[in-house]
PDB file of N, CA and C in Angstrom:
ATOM      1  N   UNK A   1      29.624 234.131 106.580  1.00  0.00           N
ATOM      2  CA  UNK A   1      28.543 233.935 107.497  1.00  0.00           C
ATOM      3  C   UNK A   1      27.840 232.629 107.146  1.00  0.00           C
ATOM      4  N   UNK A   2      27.748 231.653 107.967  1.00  0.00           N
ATOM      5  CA  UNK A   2      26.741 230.094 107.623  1.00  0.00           C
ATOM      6  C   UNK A   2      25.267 230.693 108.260  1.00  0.00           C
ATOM      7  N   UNK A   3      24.928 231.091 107.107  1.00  0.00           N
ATOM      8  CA  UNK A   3      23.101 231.339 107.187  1.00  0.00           C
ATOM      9  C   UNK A   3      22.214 230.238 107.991  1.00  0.00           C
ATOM     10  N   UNK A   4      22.738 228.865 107.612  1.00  0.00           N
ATOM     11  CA  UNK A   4      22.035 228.273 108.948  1.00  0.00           C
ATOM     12  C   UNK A   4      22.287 227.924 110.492  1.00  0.00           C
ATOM     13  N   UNK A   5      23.214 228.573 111.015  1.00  0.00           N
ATOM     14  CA  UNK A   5      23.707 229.224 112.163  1.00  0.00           C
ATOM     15  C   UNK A   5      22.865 230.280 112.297  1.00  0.00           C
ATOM     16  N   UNK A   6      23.227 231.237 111.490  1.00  0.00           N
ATOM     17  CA  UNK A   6      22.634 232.806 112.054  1.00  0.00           C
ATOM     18  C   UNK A   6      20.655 231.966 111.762  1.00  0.00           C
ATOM     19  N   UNK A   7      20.151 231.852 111.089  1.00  0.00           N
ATOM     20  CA  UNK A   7      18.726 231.029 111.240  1.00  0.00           C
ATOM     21  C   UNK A   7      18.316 230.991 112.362  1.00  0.00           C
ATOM     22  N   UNK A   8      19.286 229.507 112.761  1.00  0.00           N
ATOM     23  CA  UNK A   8      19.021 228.984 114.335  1.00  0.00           C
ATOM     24  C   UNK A   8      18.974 230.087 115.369  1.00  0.00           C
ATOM     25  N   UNK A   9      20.527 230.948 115.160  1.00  0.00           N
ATOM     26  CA  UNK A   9      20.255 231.771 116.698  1.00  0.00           C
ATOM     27  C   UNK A   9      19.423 232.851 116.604  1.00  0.00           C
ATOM     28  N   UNK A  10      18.906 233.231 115.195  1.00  0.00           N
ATOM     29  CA  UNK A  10      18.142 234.385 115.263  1.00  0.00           C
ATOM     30  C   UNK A  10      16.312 233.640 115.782  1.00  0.00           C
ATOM     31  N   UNK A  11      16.158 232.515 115.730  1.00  0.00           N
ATOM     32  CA  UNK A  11      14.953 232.114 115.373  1.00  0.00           C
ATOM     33  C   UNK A  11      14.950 231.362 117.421  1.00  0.00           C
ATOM     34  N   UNK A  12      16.024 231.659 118.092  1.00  0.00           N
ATOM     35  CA  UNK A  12      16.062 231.296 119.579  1.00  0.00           C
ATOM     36  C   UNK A  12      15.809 233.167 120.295  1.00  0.00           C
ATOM     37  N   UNK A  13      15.909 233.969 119.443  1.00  0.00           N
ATOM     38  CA  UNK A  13      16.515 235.426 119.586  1.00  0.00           C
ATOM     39  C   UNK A  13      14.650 235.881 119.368  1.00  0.00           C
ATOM     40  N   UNK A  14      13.987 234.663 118.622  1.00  0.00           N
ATOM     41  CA  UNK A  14      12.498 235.192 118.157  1.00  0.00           C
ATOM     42  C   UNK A  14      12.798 235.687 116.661  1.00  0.00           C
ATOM     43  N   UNK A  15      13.772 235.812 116.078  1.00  0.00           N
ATOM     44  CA  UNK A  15      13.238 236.277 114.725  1.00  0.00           C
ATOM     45  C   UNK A  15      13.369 235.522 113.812  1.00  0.00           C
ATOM     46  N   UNK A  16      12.543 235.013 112.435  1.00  0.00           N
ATOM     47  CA  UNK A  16      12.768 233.924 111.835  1.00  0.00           C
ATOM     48  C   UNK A  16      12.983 234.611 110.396  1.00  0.00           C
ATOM     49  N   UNK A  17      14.554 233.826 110.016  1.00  0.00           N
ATOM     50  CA  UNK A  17      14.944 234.256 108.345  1.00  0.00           C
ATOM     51  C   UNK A  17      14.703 233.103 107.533  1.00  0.00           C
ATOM     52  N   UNK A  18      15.133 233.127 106.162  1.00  0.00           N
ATOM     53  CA  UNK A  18      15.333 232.002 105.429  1.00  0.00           C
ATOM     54  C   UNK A  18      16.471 232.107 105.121  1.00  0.00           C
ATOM     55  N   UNK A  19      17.177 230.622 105.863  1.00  0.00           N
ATOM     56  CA  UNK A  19      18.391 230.707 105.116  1.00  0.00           C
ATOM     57  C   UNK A  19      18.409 230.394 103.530  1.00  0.00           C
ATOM     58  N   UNK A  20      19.590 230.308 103.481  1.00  0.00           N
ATOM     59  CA  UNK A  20      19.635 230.398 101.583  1.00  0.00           C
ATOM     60  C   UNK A  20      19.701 228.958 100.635  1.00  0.00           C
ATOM     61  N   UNK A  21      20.298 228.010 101.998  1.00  0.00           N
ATOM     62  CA  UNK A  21      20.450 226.254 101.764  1.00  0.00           C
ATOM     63  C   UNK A  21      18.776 225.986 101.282  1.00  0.00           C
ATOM     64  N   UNK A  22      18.058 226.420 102.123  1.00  0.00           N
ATOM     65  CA  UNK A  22      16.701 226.307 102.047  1.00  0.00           C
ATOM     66  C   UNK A  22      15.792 226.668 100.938  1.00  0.00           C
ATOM     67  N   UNK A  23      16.744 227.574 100.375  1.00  0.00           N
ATOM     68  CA  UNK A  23      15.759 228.209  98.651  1.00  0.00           C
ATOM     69  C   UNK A  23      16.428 228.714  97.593  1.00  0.00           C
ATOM     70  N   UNK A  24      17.609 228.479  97.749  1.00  0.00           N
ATOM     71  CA  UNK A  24      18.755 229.592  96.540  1.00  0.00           C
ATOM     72  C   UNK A  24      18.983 227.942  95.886  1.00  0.00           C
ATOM     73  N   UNK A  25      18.932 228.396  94.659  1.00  0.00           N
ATOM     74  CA  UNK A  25      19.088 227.523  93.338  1.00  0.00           C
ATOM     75  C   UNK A  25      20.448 227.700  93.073  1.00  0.00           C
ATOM     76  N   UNK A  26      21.750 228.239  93.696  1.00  0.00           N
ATOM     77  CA  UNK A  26      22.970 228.395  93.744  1.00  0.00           C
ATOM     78  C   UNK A  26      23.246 228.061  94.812  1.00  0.00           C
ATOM     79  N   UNK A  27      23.614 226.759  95.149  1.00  0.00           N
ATOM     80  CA  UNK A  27      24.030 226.271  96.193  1.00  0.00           C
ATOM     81  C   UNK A  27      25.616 226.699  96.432  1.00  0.00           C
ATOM     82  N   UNK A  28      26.404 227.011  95.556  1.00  0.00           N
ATOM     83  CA  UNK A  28      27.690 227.369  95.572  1.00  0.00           C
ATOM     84  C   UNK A  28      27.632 228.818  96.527  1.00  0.00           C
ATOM     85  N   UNK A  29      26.623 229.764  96.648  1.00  0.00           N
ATOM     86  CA  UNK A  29      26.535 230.411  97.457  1.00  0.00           C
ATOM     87  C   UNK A  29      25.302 230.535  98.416  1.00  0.00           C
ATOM     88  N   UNK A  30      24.863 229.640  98.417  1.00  0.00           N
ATOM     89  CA  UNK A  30      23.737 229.334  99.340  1.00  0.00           C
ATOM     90  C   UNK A  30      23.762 229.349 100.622  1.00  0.00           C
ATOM     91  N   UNK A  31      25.060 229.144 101.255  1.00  0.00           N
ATOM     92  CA  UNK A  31      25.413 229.120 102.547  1.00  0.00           C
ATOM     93  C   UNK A  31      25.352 230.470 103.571  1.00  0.00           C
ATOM     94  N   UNK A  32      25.236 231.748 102.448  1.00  0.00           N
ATOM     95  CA  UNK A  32      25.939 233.043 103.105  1.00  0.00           C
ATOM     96  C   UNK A  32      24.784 233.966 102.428  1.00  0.00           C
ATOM     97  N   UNK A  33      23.519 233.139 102.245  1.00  0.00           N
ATOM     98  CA  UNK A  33      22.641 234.067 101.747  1.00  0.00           C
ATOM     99  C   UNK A  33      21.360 233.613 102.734  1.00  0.00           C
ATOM    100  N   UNK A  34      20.310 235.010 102.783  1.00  0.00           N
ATOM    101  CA  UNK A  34      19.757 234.542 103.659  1.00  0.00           C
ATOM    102  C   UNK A  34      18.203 235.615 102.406  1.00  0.00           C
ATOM    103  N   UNK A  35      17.343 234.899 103.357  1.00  0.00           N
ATOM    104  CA  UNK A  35      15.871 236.003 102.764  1.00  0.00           C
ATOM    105  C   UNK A  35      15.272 236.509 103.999  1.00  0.00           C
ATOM    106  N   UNK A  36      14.589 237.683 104.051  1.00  0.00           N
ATOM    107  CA  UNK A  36      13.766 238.524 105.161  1.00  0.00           C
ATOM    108  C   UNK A  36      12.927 239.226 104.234  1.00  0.00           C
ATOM    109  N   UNK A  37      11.703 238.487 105.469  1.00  0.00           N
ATOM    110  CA  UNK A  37      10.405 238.599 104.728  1.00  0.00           C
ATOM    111  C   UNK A  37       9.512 239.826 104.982  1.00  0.00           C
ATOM    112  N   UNK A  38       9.346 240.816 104.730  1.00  0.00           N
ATOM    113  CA  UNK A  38       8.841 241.949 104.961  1.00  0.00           C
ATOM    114  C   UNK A  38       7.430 242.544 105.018  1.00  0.00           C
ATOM    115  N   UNK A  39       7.391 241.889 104.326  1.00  0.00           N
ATOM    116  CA  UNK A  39       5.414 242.111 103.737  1.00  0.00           C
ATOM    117  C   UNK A  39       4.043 242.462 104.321  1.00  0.00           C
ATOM    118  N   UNK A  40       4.564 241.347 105.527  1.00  0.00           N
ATOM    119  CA  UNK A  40       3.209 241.880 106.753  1.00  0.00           C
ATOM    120  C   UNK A  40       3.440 242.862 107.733  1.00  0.00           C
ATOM    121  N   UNK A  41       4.844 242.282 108.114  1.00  0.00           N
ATOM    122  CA  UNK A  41       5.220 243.095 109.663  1.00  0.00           C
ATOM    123  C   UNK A  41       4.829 244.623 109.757  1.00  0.00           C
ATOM    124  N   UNK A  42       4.618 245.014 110.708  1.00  0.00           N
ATOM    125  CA  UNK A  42       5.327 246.788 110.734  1.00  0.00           C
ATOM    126  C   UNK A  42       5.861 247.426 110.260  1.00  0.00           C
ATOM    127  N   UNK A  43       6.026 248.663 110.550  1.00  0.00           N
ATOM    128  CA  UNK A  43       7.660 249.108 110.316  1.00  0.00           C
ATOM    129  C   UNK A  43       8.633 248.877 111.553  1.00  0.00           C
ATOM    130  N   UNK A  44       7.330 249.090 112.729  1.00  0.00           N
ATOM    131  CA  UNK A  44       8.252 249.296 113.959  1.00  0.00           C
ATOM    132  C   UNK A  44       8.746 247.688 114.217  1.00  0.00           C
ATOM    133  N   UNK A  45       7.481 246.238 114.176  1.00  0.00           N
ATOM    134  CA  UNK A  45       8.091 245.454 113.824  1.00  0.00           C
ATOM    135  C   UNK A  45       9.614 244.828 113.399  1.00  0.00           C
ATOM    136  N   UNK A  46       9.346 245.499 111.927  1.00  0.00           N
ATOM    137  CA  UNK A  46      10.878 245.173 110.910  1.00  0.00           C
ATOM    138  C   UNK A  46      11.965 245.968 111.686  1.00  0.00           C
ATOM    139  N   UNK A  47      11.855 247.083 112.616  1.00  0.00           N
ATOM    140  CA  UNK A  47      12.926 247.677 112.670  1.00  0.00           C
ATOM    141  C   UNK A  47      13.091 246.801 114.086  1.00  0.00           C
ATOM    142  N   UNK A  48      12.696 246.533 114.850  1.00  0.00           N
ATOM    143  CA  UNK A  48      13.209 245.439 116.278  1.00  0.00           C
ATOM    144  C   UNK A  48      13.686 244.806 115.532  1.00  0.00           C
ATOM    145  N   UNK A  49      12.958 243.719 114.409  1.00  0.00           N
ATOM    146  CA  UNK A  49      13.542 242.328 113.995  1.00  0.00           C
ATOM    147  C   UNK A  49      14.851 242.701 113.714  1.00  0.00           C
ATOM    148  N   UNK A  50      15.362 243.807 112.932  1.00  0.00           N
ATOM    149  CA  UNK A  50      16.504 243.984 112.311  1.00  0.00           C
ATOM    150  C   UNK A  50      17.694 244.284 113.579  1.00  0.00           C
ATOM    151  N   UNK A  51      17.437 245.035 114.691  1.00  0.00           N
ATOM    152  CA  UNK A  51      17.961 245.346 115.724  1.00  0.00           C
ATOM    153  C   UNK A  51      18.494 243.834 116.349  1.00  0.00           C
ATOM    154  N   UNK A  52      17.563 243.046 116.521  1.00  0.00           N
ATOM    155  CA  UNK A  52      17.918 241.666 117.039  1.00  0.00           C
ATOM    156  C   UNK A  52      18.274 240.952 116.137  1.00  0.00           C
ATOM    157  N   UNK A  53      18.444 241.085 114.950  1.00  0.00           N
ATOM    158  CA  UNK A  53      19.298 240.146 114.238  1.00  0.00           C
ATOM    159  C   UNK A  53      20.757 240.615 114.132  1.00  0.00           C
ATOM    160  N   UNK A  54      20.886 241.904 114.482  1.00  0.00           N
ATOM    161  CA  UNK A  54      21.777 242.718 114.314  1.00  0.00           C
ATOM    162  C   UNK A  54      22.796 241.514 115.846  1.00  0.00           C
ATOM    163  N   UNK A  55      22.435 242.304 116.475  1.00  0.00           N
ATOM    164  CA  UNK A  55      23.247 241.807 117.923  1.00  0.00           C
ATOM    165  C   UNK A  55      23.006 239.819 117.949  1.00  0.00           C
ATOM    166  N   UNK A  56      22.181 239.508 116.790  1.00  0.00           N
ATOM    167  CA  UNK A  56      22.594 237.902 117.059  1.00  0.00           C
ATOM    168  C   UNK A  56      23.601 237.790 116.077  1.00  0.00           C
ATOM    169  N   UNK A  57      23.965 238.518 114.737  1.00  0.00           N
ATOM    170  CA  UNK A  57      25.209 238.620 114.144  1.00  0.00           C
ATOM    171  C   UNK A  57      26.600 239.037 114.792  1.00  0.00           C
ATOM    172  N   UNK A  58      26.266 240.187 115.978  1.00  0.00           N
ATOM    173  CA  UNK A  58      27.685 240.551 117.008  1.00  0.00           C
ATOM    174  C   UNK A  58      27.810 239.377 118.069  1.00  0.00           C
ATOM    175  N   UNK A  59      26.879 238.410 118.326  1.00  0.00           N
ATOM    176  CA  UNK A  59      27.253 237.700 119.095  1.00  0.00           C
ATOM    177  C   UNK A  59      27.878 236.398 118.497  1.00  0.00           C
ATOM    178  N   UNK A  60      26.908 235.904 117.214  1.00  0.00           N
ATOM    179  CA  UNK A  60      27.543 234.380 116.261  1.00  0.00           C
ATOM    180  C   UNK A  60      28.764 234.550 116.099  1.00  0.00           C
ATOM    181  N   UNK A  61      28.666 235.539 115.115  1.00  0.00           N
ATOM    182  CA  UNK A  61      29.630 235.893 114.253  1.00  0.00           C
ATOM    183  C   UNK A  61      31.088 237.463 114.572  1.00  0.00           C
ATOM    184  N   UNK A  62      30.662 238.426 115.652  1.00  0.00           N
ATOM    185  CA  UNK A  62      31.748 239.483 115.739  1.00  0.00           C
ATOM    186  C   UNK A  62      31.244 240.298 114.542  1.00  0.00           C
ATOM    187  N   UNK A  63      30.429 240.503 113.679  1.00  0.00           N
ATOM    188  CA  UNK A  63      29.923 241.267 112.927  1.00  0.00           C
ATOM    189  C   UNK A  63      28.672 242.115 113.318  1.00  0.00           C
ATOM    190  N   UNK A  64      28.733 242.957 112.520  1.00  0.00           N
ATOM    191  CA  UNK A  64      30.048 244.166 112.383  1.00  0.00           C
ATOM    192  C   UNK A  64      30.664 244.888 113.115  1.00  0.00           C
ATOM    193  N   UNK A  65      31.705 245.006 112.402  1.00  0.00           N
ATOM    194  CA  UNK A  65      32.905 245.659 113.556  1.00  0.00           C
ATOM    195  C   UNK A  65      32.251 246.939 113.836  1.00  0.00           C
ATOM    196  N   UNK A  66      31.907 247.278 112.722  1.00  0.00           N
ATOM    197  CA  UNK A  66      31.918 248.828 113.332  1.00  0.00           C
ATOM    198  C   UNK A  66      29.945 249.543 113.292  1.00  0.00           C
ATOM    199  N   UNK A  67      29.732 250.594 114.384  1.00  0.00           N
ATOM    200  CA  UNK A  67      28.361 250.592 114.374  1.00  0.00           C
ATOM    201  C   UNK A  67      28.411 251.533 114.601  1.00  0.00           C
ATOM    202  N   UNK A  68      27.768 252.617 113.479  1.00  0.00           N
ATOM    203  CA  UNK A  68      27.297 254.122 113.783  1.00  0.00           C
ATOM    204  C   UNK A  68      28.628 254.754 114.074  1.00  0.00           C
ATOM    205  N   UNK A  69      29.976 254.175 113.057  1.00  0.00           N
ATOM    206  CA  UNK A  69      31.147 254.958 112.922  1.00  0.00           C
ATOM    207  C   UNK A  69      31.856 254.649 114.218  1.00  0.00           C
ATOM    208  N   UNK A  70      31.121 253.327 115.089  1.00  0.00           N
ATOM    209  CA  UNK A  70      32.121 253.282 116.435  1.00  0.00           C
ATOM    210  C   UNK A  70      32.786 251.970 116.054  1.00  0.00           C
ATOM    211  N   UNK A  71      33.799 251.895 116.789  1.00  0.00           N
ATOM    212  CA  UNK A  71      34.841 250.139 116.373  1.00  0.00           C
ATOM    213  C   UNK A  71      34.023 249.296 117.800  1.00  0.00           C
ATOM    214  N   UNK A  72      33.694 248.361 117.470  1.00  0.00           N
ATOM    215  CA  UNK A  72      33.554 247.081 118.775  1.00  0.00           C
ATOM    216  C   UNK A  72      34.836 247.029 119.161  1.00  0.00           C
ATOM    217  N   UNK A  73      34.684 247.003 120.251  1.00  0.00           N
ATOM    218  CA  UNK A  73      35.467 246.273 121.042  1.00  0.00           C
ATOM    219  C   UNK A  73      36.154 244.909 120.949  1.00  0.00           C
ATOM    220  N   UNK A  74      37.382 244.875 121.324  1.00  0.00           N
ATOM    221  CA  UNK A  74      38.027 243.538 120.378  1.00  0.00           C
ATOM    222  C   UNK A  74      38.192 242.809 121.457  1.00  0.00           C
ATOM    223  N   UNK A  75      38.521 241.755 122.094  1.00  0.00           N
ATOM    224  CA  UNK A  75      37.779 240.593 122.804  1.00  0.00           C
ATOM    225  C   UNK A  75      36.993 240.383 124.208  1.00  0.00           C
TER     226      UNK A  75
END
């Protein structure tokens, strides 16, 4: 996963992460790490944000295949 891809489309989607280029002192895996910031939001908040980051990962990326034990659909 390039964390600053998923960033961009999550942050057009309304939700804003940190990618990992941006703060991980391991740049060797910095690319595929991301931070979510929790602290203020909601719960009900955090649980949309996570919902829409969810479906901006099935749309970037085809991840994850599988949801609540069902297979996506393949193309």
């Amino acid at each position: 996963m390039d964390a600053m891809r998923l960033s961009r489309a999550a942050l057009k989607a309304g939700v804003s992460i940190n990618p990992g280029p941006e703060w991980s002192v391991d740049q060797h895996h910095a690319h595929s790490r991301i931070r979510i910031c929790f602290a203020s939001p909601t719960h009900q908040d955090i649980r949309d944000g996570i919902a829409v980051l969810a479906d901006v990962c099935r749309t970037e990326f085809g991840v994850p295949e599988r949801i609540a034990n069902v297979a996506r659909a393949k193309g």
